[in-house]
Protein backbone atom coordinates (compact mmCIF):
# COMPACT_ATOMS: atom_id res chain seq x y z
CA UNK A 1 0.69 21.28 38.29
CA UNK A 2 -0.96 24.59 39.22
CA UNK A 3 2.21 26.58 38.80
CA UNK A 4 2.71 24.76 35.30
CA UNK A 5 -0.12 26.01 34.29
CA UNK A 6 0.44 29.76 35.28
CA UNK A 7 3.39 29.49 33.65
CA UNK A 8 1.80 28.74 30.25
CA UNK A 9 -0.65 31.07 30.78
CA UNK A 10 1.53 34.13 31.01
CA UNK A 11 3.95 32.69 28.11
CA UNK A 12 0.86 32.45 26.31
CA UNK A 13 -0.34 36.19 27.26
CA UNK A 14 3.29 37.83 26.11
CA UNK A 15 4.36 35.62 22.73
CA UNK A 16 3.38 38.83 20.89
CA UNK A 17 6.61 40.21 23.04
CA UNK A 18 5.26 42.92 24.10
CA UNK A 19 6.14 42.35 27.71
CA UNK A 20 9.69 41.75 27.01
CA UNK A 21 10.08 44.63 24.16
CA UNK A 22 8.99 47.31 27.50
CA UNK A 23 11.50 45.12 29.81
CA UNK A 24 14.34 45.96 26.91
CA UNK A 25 15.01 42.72 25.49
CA UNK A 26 12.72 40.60 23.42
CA UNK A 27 12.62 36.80 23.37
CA UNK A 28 12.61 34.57 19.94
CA UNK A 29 9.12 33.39 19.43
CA UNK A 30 10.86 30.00 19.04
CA UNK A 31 12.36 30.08 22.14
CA UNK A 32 9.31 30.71 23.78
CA UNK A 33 7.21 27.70 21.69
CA UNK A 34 10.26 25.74 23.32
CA UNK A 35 9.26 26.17 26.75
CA UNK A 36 5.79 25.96 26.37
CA UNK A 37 6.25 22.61 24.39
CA UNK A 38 8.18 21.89 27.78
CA UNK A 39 5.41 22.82 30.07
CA UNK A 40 2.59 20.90 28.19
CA UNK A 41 4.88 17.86 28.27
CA UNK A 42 4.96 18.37 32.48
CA UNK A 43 1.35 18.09 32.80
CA UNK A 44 1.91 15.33 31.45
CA UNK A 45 4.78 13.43 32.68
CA UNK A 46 5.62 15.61 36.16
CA UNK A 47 9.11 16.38 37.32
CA UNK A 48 10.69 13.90 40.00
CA UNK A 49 8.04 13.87 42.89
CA UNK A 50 7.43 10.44 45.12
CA UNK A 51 7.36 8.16 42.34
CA UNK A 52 3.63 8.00 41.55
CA UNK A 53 4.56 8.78 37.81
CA UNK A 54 1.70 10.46 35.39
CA UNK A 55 -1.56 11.54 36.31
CA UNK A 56 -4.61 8.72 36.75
CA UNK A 57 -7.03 8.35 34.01
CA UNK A 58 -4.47 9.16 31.17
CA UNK A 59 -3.60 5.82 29.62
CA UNK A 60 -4.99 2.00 29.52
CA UNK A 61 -2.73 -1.00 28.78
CA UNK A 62 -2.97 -2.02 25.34
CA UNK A 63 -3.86 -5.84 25.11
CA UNK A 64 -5.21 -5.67 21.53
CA UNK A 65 -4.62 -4.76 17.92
CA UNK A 66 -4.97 -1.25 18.22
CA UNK A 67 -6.68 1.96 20.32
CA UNK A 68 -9.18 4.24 19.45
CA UNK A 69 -9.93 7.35 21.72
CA UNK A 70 -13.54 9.31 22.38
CA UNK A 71 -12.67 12.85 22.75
CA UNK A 72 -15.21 15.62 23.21
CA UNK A 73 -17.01 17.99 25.48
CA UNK A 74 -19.58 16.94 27.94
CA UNK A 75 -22.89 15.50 26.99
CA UNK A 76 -22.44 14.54 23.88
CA UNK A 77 -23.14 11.06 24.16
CA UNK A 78 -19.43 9.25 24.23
CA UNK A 79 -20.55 6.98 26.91
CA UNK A 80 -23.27 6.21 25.31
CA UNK A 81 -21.47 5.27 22.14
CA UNK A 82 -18.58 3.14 23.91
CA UNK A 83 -21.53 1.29 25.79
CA UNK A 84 -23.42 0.25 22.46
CA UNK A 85 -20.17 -0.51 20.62
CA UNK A 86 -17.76 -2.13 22.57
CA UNK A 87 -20.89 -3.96 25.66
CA UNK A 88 -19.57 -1.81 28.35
CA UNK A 89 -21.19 -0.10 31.24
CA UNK A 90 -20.35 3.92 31.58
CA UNK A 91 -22.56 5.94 33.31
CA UNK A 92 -24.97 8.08 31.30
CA UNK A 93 -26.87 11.23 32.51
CA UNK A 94 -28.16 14.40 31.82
CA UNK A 95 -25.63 16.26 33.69
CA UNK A 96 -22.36 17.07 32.34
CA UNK A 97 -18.73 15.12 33.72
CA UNK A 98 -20.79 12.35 34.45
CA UNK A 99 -17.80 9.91 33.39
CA UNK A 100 -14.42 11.31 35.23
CA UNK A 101 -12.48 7.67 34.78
CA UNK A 102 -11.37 5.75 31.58
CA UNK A 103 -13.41 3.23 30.43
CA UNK A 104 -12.06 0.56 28.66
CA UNK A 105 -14.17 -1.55 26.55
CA UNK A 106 -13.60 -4.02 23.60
CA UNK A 107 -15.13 -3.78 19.90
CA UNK A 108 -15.05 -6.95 17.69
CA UNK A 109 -14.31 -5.93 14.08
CA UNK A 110 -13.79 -7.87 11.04
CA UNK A 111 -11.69 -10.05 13.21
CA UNK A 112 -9.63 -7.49 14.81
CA UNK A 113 -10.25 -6.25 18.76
CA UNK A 114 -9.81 -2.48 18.90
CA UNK A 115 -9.38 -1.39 22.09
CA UNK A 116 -10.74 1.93 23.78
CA UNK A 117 -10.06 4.83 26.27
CA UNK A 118 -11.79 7.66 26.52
CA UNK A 119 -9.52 10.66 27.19
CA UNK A 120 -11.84 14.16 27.94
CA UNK A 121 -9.21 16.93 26.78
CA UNK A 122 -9.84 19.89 25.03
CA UNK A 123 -6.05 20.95 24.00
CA UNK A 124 -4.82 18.24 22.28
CA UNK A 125 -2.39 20.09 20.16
CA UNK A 126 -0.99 21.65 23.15
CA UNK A 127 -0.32 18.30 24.27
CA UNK A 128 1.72 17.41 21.26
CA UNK A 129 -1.19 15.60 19.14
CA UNK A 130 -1.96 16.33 15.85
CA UNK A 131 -4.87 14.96 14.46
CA UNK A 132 -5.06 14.14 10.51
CA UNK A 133 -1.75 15.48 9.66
CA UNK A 134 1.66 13.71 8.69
CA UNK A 135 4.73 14.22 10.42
CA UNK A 136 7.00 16.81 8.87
CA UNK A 137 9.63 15.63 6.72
CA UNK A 138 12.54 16.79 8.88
CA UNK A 139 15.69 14.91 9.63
CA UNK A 140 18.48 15.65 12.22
CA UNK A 141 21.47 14.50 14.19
CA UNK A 142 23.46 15.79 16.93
CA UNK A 143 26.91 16.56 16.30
CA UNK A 144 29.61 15.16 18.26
CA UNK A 145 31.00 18.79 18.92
CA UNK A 146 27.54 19.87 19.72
CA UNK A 147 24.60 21.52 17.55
CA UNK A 148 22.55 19.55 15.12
CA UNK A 149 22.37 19.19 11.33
CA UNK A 150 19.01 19.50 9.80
CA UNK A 151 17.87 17.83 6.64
CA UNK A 152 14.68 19.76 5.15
CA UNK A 153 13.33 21.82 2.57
CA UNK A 154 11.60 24.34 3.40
CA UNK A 155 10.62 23.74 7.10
CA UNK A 156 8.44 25.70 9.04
CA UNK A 157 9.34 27.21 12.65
CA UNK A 158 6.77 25.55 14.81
CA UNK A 159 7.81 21.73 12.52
CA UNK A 160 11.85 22.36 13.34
CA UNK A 161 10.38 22.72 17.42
CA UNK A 162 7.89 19.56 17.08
CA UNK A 163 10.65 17.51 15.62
CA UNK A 164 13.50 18.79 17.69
CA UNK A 165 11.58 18.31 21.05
CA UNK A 166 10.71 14.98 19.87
CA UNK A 167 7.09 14.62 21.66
CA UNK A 168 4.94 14.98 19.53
CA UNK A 169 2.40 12.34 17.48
CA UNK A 170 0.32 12.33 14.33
CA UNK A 171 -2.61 10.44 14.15
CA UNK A 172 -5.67 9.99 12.19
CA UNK A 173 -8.61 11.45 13.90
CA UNK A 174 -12.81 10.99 12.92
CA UNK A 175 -15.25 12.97 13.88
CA UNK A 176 -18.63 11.64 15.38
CA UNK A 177 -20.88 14.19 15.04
CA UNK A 178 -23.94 12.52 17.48
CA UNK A 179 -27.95 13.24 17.81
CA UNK A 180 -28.60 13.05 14.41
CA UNK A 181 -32.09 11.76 15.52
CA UNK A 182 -32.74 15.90 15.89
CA UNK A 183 -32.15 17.36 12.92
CA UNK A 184 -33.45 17.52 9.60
CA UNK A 185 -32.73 15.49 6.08
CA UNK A 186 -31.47 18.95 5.04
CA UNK A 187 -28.74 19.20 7.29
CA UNK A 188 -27.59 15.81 7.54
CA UNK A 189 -26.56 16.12 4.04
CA UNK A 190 -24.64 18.76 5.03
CA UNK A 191 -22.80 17.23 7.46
CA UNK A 192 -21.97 14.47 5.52
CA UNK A 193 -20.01 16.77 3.26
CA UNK A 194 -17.50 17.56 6.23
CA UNK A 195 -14.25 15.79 5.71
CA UNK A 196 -13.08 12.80 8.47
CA UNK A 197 -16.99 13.25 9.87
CA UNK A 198 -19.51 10.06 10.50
CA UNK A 199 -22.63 11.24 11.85
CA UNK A 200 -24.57 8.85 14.21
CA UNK A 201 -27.06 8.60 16.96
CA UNK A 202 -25.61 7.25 19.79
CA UNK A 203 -28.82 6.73 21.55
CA UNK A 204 -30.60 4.92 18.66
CA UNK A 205 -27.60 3.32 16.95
CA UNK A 206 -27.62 4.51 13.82
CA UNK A 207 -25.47 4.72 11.35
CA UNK A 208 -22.78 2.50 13.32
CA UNK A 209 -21.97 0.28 10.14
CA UNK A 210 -20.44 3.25 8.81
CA UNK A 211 -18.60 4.11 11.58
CA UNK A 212 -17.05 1.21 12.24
CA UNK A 213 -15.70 0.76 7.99
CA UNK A 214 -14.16 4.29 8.27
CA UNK A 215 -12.24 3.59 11.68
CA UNK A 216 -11.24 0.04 9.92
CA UNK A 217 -10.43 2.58 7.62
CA UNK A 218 -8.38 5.25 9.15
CA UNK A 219 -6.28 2.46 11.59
CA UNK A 220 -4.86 0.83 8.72
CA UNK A 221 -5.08 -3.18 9.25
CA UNK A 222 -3.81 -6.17 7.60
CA UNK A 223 -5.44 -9.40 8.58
CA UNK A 224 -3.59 -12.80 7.68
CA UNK A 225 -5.12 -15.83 7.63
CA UNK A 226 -3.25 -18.75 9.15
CA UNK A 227 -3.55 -22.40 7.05
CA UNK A 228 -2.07 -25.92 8.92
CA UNK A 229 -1.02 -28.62 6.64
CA UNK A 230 -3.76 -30.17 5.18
CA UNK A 231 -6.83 -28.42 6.79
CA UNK A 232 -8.66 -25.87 5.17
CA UNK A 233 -7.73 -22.02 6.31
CA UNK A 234 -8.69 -20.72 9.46
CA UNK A 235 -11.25 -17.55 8.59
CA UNK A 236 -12.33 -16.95 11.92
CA UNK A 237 -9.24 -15.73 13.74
CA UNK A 238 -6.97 -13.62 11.95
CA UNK A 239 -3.85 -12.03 12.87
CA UNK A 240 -3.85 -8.78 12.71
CA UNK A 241 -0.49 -6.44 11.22
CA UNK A 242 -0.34 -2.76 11.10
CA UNK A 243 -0.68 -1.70 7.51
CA UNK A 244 2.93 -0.69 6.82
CA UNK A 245 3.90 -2.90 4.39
CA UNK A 246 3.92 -6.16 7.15
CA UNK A 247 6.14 -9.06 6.28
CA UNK A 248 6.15 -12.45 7.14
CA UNK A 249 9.12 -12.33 9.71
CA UNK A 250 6.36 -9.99 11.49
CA UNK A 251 3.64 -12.16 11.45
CA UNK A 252 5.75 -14.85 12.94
CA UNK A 253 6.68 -12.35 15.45
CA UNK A 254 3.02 -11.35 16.29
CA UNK A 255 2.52 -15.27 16.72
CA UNK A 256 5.22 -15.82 19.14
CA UNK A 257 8.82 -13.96 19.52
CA UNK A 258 10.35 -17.48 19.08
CA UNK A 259 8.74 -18.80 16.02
CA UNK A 260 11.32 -17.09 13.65
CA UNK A 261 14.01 -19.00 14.95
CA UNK A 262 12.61 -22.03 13.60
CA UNK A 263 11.15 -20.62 10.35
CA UNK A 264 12.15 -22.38 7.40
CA UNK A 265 10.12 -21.10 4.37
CA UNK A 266 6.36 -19.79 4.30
CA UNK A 267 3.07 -20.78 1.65
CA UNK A 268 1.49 -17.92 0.98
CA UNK A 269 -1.96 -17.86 -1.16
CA UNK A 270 -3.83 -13.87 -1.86
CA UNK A 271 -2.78 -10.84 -3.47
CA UNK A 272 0.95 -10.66 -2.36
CA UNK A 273 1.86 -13.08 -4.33
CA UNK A 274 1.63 -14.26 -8.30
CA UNK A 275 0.53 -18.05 -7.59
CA UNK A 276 -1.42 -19.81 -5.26
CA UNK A 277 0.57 -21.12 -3.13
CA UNK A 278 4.06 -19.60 -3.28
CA UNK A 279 7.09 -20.54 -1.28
CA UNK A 280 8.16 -16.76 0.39
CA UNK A 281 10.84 -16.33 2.81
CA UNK A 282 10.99 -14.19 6.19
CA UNK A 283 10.82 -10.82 4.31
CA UNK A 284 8.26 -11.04 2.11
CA UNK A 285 5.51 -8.20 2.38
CA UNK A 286 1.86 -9.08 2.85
CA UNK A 287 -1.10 -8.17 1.73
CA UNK A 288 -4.76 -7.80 3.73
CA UNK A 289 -6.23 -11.34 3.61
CA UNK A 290 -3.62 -13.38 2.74
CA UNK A 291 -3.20 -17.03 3.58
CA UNK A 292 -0.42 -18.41 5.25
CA UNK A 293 1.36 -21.82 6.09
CA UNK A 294 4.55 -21.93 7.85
CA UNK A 295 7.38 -24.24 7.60
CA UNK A 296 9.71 -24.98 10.09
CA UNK A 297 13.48 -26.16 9.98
């Protein structure tokens, strides 16, 4: 990893191609965002080796409806925020790097269980994420002689790399700005000005209603409601969809891989629908809070 990371570092120190202009030849500023995309993605994922795959502490098994990550510098109370959200012990002090492990921990939200890991990383753009930002609109296909065609209007240098290389992910991103027990009235207005920012006190729990409605926010949920014949709906447990446009073949997947097989017709009652109930098949598209009966053959 150590000679990875020399590596970037003198790519870094010579993309203004300076280096290569006094060597005689100068090297595309693409080419060179090429291999360092290439490098980042090695610290990664690390060449061949005996097997033991990534690095520890990079990744926790999703068992859940979806993953939110703390990321910030030391001492700025993330393990005191996962331990008053989601129950969970992680170590607190007044030193910084007291946590060096993920910590996984479990909050309970409007039905959903969001699950946790708390990544410390500084460079996550050199990593290939991109916080609050959509993926370009870039299309392209290898030819069978070789090359690629692009589809794209207008694309920029460094979104032709990202989408060419393939690695990279765009997700929403808040910002917990913590310790708002210290400063003035003044200045927490101002902070509440700053786009995709909740401030909080970690140590007091404040604020933390608002924090949770703008993650339920950002991650984009649909929960459904499931009804059996002749009992009233079941409010208490609801399956949760990703927000992108969820139909009822994928709800019957979420319940069990199996259950579309013997799917006959669905009742849906809620805001997907015109009456209360209507009789859907596998590809209608639901909407959050909608009730459900299924059918089978």
């Amino acid at each position: 990893m150590s000679s990875t990371l020399v590596k970037i570092t003198e790519i870094e120190a010579n993309q203004d191609g300076s280096d290569s202009k006094e060597q005689g030849h100068s090297t595309p500023p693409g080419l060179l965002k090429a291999r360092l995309a290439n490098l980042h993605r090695e610290l990664i994922i690390p060449k061949g080796g005996g097997g033991g795959g990534p690095g520890e502490g990079f990744n926790v098994a999703q068992t859940d409806d979806a993953r939110i990550g703390f990321v910030g510098f030391p001492s700025v109370g993330k393990s005191t925020l996962l331990s008053n959200l989601a129950g969970v012990y992680s170590e607190v002090a007044s030193y910084e790097f007291t946590t060096l492990a993920t910590v996984p921990g479990v909050i309970r939200y409007k039905g959903a269980k969001i699950q946790h890991k708390k990544i410390i990383e500084n460079e996550l753009k050199g990593f290939g994420i991109h916080l609050n930002s959509k993926s370009p609109n870039i299309g392209f296909k290898k030819k069978d002689k070789g090359g690629i065609k692009l589809t794209a209007t207008h694309p920029q240098k460094d979104d032709l790399i990202n989408v060419v290389e393939g690695n990279r992910v765009y997700i929403p991103c808040i910002y917990m700005l913590n310790k708002i027990d210290q400063i003035s009235i003044e200045e927490l207005d101002i902070i509440y000005k700053v786009p995709h920012c909740v401030p909080i006190s970690s140590h007091h729990c404040w604020n933390f209603d608002d924090l949770l409605e703008k993650i339920w926010d950002y991650l984009k949920l649909v929960r459904i409601y499931t009804k059996l014949k002749g009992q009233l709906p079941d409010y208490t447990s609801p399956v949760v969809l990703p927000y992108s446009r969820p139909t009822v073949e994928d709800f019957c997947k979420k319940i069990h891989k199996n259950l579309i097989k013997e799917f006959k017709y669905a009742l849906v009652w809620g805001l997907s629908v015109k009456h209360n109930p209507q009789k859907v098949d596998k590809d209608h598209m639901l909407e959050d809070e909608d009730v459900i009966q299924i059918m089978k053959k």
